[in-house]
Protein backbone atom coordinates (compact mmCIF):
# COMPACT_ATOMS: atom_id res chain seq x y z
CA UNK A 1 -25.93 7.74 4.75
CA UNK A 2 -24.88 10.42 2.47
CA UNK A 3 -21.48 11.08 1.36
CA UNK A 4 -19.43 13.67 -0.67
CA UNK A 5 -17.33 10.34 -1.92
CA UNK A 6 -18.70 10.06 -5.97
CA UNK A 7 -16.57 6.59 -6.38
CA UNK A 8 -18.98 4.33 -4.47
CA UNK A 9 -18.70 0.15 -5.64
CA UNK A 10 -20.99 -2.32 -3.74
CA UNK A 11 -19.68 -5.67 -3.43
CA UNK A 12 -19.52 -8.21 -0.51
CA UNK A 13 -16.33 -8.88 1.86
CA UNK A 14 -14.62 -11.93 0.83
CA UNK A 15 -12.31 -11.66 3.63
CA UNK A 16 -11.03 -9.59 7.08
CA UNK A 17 -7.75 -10.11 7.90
CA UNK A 18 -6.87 -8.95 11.63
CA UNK A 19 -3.51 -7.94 13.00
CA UNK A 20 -2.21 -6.58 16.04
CA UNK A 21 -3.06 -2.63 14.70
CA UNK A 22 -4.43 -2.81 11.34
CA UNK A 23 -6.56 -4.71 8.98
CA UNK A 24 -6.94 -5.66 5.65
CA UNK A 25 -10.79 -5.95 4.14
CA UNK A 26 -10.94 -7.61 0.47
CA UNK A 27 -14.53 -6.32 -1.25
CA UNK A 28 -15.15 -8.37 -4.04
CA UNK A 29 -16.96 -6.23 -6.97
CA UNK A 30 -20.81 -6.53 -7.58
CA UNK A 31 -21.20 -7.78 -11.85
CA UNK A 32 -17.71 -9.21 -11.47
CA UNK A 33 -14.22 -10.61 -10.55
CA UNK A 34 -12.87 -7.38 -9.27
CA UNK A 35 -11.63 -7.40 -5.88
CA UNK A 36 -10.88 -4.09 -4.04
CA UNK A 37 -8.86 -4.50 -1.01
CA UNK A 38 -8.57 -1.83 1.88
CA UNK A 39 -6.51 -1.17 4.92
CA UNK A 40 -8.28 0.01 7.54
CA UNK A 41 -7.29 0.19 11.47
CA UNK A 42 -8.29 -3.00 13.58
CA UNK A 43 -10.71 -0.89 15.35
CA UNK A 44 -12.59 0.24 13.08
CA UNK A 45 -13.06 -3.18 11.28
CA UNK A 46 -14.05 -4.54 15.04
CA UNK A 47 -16.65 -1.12 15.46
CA UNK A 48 -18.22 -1.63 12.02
CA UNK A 49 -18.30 -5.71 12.72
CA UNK A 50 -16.82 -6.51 9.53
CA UNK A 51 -17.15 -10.18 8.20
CA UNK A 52 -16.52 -12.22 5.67
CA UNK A 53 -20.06 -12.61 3.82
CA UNK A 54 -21.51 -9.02 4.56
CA UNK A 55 -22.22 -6.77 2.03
CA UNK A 56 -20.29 -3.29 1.67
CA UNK A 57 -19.50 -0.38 -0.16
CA UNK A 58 -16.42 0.79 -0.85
CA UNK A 59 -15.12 4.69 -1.43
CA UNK A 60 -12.42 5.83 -3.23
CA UNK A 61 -11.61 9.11 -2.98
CA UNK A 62 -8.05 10.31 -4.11
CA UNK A 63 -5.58 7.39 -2.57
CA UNK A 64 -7.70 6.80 0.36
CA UNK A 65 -10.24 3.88 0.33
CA UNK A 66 -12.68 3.37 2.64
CA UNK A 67 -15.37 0.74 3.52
CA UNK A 68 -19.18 1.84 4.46
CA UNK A 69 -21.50 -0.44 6.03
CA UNK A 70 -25.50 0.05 7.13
């Protein structure tokens, strides 16, 4: 996958959070305590399978963050 995004951190998900629209991913931070959490629609956490465990790479651009998976 290539991206335009320069702010790329890998990390792992420590946690998905579902609701009834959205949800809310926690990354923690490869090399450290740093956790990085993103909002992201519940649909695209469910089409991207996100879980608690996987590894992940998050992209800041701007305000918006966004999580990348392989």
């Amino acid at each position: 996958m290539r991206l335009s995004t320069r702010n790329q951190l890998k990390g792992t998900i420590t946690e998905v959070e579902l609701g009834t629209v959205m949800a809310v991913v926690k990354v923690k931070l490869d090399g450290g305590d740093q956790i990085v959490t993103s909002s992201v629609t519940k649909d695209a956490a469910l089409d991207l399978g996100l879980k608690a465990g996987q590894p992940a790479t998050v992209f800041i651009k701007s305000t918006e963050v966004t999580i990348g998976v392989e």
